[in-house]
ModelCIF file with pLDDT and N, C-alpha, C, O atoms, coordinates in Angstrom:
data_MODEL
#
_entry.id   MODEL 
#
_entity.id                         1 
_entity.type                       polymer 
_entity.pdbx_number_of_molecules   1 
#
_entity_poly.entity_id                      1 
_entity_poly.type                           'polypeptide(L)' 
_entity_poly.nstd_linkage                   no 
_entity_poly.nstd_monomer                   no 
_entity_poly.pdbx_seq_one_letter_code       
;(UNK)(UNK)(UNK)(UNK)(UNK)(UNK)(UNK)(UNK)(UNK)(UNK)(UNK)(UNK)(UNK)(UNK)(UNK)(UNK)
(UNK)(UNK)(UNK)(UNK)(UNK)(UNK)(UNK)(UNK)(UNK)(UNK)(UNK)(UNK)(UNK)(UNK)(UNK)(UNK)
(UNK)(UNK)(UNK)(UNK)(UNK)(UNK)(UNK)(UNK)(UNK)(UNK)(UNK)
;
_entity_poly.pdbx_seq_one_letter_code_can   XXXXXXXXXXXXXXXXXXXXXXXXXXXXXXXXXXXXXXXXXXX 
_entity_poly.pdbx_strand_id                 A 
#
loop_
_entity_poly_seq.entity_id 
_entity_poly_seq.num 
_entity_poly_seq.mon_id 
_entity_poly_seq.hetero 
1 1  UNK n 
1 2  UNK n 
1 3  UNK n 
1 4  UNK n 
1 5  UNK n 
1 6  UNK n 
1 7  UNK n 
1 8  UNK n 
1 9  UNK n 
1 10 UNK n 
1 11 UNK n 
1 12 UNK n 
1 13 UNK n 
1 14 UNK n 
1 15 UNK n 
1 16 UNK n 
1 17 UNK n 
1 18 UNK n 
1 19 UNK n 
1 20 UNK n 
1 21 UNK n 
1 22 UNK n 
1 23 UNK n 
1 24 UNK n 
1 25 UNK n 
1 26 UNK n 
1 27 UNK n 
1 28 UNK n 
1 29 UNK n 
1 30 UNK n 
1 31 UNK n 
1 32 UNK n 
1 33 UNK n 
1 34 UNK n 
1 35 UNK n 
1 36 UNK n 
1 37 UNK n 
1 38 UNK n 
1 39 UNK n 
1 40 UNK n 
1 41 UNK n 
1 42 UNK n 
1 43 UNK n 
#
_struct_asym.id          A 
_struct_asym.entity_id   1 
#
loop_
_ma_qa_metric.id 
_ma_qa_metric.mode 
_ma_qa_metric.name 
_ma_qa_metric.software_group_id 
_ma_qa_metric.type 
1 global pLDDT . pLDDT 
2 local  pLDDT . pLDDT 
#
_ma_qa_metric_global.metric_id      1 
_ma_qa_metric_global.metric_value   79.26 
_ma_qa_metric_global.model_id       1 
_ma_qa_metric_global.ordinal_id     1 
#
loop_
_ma_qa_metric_local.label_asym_id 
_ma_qa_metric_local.label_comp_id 
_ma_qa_metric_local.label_seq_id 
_ma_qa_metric_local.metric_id 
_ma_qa_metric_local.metric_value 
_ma_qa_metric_local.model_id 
_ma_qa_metric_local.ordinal_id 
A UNK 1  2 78.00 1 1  
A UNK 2  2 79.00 1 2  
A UNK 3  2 79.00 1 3  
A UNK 4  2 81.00 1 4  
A UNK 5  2 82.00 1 5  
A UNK 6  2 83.00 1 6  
A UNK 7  2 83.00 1 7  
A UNK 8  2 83.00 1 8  
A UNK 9  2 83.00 1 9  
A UNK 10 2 83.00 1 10 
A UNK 11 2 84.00 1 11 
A UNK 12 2 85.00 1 12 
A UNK 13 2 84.00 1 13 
A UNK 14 2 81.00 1 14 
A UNK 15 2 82.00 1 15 
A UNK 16 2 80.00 1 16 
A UNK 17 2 80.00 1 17 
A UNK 18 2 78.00 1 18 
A UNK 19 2 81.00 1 19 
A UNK 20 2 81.00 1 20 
A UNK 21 2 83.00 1 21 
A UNK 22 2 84.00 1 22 
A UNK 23 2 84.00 1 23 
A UNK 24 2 84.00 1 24 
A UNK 25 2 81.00 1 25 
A UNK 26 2 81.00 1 26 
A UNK 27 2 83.00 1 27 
A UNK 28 2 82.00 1 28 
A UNK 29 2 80.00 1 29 
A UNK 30 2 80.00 1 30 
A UNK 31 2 78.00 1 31 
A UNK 32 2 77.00 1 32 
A UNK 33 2 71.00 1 33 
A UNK 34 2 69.00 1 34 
A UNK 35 2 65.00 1 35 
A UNK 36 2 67.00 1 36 
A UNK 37 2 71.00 1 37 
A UNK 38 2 72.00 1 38 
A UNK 39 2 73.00 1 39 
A UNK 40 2 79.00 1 40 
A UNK 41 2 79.00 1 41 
A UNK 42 2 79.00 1 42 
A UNK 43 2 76.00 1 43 
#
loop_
_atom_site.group_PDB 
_atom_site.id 
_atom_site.type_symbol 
_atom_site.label_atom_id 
_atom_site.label_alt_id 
_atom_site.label_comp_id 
_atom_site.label_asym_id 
_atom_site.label_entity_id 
_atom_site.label_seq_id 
_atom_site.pdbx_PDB_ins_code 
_atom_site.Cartn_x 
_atom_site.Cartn_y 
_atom_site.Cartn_z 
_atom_site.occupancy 
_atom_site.B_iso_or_equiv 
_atom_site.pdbx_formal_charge 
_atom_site.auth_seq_id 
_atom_site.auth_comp_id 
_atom_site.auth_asym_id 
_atom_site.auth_atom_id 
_atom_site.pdbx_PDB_model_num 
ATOM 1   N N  . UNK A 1 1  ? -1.911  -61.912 86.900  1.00 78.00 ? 1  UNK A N  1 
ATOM 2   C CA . UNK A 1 1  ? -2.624  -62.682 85.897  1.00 78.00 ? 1  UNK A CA 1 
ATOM 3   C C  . UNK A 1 1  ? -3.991  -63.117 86.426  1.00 78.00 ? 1  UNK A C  1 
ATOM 4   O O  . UNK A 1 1  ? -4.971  -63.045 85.685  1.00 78.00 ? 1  UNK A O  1 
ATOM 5   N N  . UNK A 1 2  ? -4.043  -63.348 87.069  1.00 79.00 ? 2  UNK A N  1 
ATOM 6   C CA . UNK A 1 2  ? -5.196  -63.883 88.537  1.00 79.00 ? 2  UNK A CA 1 
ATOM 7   C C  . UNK A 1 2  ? -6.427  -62.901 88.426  1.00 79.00 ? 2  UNK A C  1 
ATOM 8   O O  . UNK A 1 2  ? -7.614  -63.082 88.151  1.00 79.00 ? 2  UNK A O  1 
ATOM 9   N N  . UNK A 1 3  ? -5.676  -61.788 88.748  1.00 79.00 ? 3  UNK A N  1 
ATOM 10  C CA . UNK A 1 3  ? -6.854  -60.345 88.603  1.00 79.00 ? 3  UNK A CA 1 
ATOM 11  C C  . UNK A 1 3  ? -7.180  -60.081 87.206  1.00 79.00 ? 3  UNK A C  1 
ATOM 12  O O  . UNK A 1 3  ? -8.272  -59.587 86.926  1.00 79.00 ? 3  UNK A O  1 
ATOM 13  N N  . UNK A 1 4  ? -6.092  -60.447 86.064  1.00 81.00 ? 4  UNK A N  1 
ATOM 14  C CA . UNK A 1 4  ? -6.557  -59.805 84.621  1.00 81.00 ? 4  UNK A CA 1 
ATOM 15  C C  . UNK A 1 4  ? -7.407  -60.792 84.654  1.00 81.00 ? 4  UNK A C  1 
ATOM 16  O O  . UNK A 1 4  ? -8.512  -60.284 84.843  1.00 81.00 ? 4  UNK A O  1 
ATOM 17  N N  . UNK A 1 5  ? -7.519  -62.177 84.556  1.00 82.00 ? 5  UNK A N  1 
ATOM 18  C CA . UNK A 1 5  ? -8.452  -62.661 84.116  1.00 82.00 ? 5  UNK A CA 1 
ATOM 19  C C  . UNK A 1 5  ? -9.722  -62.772 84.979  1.00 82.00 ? 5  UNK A C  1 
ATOM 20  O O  . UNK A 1 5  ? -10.711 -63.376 84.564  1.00 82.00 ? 5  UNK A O  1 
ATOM 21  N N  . UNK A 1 6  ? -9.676  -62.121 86.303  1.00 83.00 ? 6  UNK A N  1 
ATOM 22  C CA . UNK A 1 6  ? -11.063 -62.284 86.984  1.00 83.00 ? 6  UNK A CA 1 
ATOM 23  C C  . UNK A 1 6  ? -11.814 -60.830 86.516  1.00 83.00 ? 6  UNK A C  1 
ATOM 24  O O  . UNK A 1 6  ? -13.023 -61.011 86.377  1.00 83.00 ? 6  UNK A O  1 
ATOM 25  N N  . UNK A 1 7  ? -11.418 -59.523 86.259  1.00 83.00 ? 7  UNK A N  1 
ATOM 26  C CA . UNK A 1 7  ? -11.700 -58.425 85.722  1.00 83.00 ? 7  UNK A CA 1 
ATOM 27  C C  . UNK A 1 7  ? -12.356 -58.871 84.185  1.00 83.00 ? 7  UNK A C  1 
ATOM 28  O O  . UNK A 1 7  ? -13.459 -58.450 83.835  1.00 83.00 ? 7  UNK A O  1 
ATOM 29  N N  . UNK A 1 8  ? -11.570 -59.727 83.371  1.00 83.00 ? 8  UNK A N  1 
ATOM 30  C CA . UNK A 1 8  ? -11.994 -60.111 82.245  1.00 83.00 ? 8  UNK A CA 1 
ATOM 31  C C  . UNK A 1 8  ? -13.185 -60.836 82.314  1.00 83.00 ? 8  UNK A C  1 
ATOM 32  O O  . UNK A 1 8  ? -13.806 -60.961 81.258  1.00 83.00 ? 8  UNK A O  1 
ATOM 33  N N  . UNK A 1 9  ? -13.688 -61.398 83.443  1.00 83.00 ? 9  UNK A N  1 
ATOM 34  C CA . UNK A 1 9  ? -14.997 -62.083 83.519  1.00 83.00 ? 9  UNK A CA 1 
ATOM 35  C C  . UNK A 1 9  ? -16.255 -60.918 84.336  1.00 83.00 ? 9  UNK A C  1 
ATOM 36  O O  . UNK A 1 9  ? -17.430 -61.154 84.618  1.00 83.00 ? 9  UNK A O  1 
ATOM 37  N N  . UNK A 1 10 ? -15.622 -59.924 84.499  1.00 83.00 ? 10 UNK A N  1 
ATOM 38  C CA . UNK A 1 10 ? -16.763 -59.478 85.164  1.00 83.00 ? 10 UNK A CA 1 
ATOM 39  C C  . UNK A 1 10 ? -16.810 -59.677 86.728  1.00 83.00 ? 10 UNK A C  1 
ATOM 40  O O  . UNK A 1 10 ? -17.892 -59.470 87.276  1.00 83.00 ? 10 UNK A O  1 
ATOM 41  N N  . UNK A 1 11 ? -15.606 -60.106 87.581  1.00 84.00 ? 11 UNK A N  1 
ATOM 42  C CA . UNK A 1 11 ? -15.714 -60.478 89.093  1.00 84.00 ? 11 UNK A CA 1 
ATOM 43  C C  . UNK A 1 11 ? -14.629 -59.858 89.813  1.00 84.00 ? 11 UNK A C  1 
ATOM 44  O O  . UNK A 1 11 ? -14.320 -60.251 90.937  1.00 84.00 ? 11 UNK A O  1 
ATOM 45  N N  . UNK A 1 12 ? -13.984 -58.834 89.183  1.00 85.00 ? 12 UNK A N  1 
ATOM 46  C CA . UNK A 1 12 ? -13.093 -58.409 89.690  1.00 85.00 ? 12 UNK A CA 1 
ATOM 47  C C  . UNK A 1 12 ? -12.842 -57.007 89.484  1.00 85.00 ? 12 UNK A C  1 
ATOM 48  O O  . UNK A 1 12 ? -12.615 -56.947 88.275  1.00 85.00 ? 12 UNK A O  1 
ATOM 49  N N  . UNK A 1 13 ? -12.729 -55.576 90.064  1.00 84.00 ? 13 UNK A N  1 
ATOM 50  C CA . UNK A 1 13 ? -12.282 -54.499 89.105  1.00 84.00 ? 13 UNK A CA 1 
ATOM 51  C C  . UNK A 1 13 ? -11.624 -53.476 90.143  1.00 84.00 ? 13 UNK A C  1 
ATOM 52  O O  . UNK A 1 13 ? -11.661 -53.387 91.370  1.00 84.00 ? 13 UNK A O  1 
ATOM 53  N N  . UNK A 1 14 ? -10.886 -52.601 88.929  1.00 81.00 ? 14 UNK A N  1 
ATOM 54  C CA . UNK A 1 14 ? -10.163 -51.957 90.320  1.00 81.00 ? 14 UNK A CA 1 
ATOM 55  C C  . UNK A 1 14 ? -10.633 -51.026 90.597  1.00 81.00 ? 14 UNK A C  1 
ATOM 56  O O  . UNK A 1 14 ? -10.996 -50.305 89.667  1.00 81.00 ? 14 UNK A O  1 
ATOM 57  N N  . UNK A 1 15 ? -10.916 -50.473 92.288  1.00 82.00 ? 15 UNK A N  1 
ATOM 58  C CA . UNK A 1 15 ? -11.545 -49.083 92.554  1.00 82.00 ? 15 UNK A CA 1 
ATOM 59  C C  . UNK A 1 15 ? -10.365 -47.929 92.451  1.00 82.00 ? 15 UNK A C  1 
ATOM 60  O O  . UNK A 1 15 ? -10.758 -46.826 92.071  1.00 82.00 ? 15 UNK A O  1 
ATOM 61  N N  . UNK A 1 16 ? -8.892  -48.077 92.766  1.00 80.00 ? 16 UNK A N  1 
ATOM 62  C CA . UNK A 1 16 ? -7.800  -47.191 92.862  1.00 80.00 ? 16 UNK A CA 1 
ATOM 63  C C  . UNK A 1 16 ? -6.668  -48.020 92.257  1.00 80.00 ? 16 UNK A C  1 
ATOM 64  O O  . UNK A 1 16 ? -7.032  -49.096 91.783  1.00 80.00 ? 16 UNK A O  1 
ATOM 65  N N  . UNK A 1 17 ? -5.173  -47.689 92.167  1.00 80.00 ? 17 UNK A N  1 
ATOM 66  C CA . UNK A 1 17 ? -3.973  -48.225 92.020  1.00 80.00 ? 17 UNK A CA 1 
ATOM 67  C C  . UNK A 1 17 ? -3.930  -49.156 92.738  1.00 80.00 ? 17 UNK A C  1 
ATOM 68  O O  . UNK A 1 17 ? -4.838  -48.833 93.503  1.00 80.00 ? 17 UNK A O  1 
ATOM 69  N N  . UNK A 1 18 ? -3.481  -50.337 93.200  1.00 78.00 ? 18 UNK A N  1 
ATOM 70  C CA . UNK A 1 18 ? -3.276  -51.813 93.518  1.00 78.00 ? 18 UNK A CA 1 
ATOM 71  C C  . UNK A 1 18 ? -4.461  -52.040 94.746  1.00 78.00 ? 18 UNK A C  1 
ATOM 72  O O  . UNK A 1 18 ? -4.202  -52.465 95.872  1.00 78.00 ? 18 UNK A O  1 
ATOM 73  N N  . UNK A 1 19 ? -5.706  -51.683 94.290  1.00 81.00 ? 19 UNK A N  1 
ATOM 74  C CA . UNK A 1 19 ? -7.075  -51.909 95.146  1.00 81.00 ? 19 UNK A CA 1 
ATOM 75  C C  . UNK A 1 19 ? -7.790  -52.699 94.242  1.00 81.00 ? 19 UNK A C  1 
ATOM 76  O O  . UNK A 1 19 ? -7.788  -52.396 93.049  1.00 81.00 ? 19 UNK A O  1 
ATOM 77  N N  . UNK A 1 20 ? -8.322  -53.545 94.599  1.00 81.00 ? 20 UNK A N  1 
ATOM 78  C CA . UNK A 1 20 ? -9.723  -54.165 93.800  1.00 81.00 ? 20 UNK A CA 1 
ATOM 79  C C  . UNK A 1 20 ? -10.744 -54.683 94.446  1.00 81.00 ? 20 UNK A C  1 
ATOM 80  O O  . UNK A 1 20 ? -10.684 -55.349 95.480  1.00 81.00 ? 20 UNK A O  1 
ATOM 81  N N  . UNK A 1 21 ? -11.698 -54.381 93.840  1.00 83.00 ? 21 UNK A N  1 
ATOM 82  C CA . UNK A 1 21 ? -12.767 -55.278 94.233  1.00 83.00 ? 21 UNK A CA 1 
ATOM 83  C C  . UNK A 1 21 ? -13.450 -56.769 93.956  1.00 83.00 ? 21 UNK A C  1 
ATOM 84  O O  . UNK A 1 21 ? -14.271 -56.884 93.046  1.00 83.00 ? 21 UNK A O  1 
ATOM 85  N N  . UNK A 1 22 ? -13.167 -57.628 94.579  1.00 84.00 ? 22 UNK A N  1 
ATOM 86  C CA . UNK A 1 22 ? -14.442 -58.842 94.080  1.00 84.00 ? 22 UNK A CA 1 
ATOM 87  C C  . UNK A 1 22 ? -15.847 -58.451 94.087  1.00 84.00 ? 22 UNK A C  1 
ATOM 88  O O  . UNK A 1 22 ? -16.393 -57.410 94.453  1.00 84.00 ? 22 UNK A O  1 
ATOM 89  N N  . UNK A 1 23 ? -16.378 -59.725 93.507  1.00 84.00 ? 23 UNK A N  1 
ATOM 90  C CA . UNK A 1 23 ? -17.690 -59.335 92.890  1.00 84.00 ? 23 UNK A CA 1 
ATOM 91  C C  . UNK A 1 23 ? -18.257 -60.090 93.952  1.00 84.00 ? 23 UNK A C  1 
ATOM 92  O O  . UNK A 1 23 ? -17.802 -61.210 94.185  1.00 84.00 ? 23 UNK A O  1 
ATOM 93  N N  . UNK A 1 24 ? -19.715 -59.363 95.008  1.00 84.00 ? 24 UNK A N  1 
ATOM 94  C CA . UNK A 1 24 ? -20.219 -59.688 95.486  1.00 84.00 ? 24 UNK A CA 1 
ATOM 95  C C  . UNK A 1 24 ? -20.382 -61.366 95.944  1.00 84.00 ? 24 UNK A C  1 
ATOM 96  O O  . UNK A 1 24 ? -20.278 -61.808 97.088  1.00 84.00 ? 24 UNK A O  1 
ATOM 97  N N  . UNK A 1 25 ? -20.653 -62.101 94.746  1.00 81.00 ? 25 UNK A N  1 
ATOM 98  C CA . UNK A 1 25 ? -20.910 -63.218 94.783  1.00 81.00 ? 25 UNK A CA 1 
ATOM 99  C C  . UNK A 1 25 ? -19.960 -64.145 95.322  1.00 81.00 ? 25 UNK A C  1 
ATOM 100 O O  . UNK A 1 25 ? -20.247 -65.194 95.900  1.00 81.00 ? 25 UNK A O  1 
ATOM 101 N N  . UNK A 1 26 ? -18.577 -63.608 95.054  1.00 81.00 ? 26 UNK A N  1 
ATOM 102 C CA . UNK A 1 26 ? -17.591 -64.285 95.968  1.00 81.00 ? 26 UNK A CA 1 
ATOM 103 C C  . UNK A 1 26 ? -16.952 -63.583 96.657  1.00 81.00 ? 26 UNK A C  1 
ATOM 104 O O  . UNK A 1 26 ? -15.729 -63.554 96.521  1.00 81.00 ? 26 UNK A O  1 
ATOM 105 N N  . UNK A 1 27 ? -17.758 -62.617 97.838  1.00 83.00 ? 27 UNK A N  1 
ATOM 106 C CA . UNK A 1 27 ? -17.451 -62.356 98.845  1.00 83.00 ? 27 UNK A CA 1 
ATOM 107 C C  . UNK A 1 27 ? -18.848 -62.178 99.877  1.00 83.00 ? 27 UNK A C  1 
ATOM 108 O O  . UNK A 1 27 ? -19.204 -61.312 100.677 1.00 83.00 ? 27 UNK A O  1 
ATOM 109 N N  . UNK A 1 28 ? -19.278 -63.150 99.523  1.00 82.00 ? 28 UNK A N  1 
ATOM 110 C CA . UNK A 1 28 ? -20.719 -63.317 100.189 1.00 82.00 ? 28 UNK A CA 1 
ATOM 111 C C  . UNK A 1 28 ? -21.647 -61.978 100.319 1.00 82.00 ? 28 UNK A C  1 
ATOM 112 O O  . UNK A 1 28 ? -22.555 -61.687 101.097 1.00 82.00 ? 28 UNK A O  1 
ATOM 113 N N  . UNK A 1 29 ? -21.360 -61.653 99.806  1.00 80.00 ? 29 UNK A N  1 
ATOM 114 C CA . UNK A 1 29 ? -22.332 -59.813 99.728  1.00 80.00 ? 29 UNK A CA 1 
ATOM 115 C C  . UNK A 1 29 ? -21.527 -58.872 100.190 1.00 80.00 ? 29 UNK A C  1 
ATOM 116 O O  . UNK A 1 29 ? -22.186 -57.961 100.691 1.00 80.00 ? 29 UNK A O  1 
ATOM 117 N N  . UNK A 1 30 ? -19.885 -58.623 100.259 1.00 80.00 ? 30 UNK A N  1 
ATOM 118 C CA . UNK A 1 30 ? -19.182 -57.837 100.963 1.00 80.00 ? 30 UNK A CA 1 
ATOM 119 C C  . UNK A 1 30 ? -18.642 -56.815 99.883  1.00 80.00 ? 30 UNK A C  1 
ATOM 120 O O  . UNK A 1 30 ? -17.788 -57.378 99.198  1.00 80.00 ? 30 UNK A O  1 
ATOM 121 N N  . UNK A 1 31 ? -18.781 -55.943 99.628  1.00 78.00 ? 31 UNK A N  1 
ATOM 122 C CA . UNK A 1 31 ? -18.878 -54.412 98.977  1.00 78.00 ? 31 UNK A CA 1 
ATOM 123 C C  . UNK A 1 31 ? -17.892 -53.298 99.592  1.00 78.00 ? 31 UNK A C  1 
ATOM 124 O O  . UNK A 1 31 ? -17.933 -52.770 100.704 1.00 78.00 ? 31 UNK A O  1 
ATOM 125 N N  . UNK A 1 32 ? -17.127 -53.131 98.686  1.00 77.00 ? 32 UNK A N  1 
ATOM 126 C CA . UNK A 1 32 ? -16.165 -51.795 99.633  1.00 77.00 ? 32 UNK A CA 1 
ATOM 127 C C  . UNK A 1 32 ? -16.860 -50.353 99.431  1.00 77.00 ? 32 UNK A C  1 
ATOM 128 O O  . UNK A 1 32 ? -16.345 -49.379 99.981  1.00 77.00 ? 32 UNK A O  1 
ATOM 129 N N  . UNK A 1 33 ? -17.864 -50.225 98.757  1.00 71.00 ? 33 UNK A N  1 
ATOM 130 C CA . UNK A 1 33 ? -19.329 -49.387 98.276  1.00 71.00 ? 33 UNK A CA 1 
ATOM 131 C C  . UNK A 1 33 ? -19.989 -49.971 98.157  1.00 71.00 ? 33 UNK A C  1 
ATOM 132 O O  . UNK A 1 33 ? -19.830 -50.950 97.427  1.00 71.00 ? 33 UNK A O  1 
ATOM 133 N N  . UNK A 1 34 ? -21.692 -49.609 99.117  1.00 69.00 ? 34 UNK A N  1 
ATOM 134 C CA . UNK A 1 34 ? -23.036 -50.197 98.401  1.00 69.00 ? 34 UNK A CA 1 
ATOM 135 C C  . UNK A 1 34 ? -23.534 -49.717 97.655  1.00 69.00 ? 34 UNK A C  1 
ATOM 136 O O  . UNK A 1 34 ? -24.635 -50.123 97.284  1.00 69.00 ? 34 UNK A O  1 
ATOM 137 N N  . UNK A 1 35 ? -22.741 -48.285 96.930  1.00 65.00 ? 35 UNK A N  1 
ATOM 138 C CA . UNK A 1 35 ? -23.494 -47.629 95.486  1.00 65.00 ? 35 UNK A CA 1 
ATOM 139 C C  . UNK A 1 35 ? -22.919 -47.974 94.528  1.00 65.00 ? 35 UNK A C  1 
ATOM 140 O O  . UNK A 1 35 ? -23.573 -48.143 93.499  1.00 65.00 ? 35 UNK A O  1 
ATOM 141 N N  . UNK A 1 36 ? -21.621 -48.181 94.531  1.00 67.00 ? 36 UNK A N  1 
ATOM 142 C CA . UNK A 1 36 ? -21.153 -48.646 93.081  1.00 67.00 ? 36 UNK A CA 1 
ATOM 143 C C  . UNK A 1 36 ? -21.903 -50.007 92.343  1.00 67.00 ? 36 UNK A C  1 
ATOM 144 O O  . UNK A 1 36 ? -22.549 -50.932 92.837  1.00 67.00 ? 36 UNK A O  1 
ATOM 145 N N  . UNK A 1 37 ? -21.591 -49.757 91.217  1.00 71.00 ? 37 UNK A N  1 
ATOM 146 C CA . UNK A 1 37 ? -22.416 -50.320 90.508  1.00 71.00 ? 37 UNK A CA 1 
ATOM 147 C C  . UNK A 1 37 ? -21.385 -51.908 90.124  1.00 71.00 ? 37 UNK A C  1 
ATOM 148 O O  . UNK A 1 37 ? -20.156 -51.920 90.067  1.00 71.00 ? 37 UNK A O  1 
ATOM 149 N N  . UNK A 1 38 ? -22.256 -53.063 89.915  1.00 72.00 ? 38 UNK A N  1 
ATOM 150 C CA . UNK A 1 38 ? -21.780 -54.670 90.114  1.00 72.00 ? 38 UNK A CA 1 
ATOM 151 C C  . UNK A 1 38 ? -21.835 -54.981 88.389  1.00 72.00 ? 38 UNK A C  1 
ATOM 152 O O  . UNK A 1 38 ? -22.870 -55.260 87.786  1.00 72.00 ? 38 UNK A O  1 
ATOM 153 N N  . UNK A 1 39 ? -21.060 -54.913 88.038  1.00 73.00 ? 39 UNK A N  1 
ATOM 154 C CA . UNK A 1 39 ? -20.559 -55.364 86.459  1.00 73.00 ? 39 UNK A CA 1 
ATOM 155 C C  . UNK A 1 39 ? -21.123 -56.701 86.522  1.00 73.00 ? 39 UNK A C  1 
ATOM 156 O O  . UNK A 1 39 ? -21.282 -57.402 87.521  1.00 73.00 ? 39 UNK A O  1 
ATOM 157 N N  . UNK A 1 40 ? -21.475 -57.017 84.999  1.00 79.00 ? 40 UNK A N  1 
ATOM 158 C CA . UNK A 1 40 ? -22.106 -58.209 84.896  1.00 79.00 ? 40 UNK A CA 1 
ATOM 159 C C  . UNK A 1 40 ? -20.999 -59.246 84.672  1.00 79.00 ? 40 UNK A C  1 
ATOM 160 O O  . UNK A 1 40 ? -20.002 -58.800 84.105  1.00 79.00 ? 40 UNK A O  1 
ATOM 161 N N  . UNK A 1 41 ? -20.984 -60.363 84.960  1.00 79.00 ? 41 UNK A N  1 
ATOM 162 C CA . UNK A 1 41 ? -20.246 -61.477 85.059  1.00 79.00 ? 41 UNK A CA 1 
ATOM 163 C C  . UNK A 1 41 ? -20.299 -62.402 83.788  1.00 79.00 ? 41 UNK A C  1 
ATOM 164 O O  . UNK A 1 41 ? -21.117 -63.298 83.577  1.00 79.00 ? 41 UNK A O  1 
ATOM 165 N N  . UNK A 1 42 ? -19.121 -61.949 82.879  1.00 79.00 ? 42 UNK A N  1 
ATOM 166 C CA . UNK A 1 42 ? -19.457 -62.395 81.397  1.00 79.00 ? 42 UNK A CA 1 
ATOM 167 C C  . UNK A 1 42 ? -18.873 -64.620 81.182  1.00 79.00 ? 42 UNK A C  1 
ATOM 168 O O  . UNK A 1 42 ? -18.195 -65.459 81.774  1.00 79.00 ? 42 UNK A O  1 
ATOM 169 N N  . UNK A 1 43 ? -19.445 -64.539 80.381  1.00 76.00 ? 43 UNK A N  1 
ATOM 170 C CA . UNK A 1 43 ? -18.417 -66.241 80.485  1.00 76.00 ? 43 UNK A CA 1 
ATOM 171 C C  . UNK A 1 43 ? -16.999 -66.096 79.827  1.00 76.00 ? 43 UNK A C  1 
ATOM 172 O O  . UNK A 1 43 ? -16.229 -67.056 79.803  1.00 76.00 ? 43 UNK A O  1 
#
């Protein structure tokens, strides 16, 4: 539930099956790719 709703804001998404990424901003600039692209962070 944690992840649906951080994906639903734009701060969370998944790169593979039970992988995800946070959104830069709360991981102080830490990126599991520096090309993928940073979804905007909706309210």
């Amino acid at each position: 539930r944690g992840f649906k709703e951080l994906r639903e804001c734009g701060l969370a998404w998944g790169l593979e099956d039970g992988r995800y990424q946070l959104h830069p901003l709360l991981t102080g600039g830490a990126v599991s790719s520096p090309v993928m692209p940073v979804p905007e962070i909706k309210a």
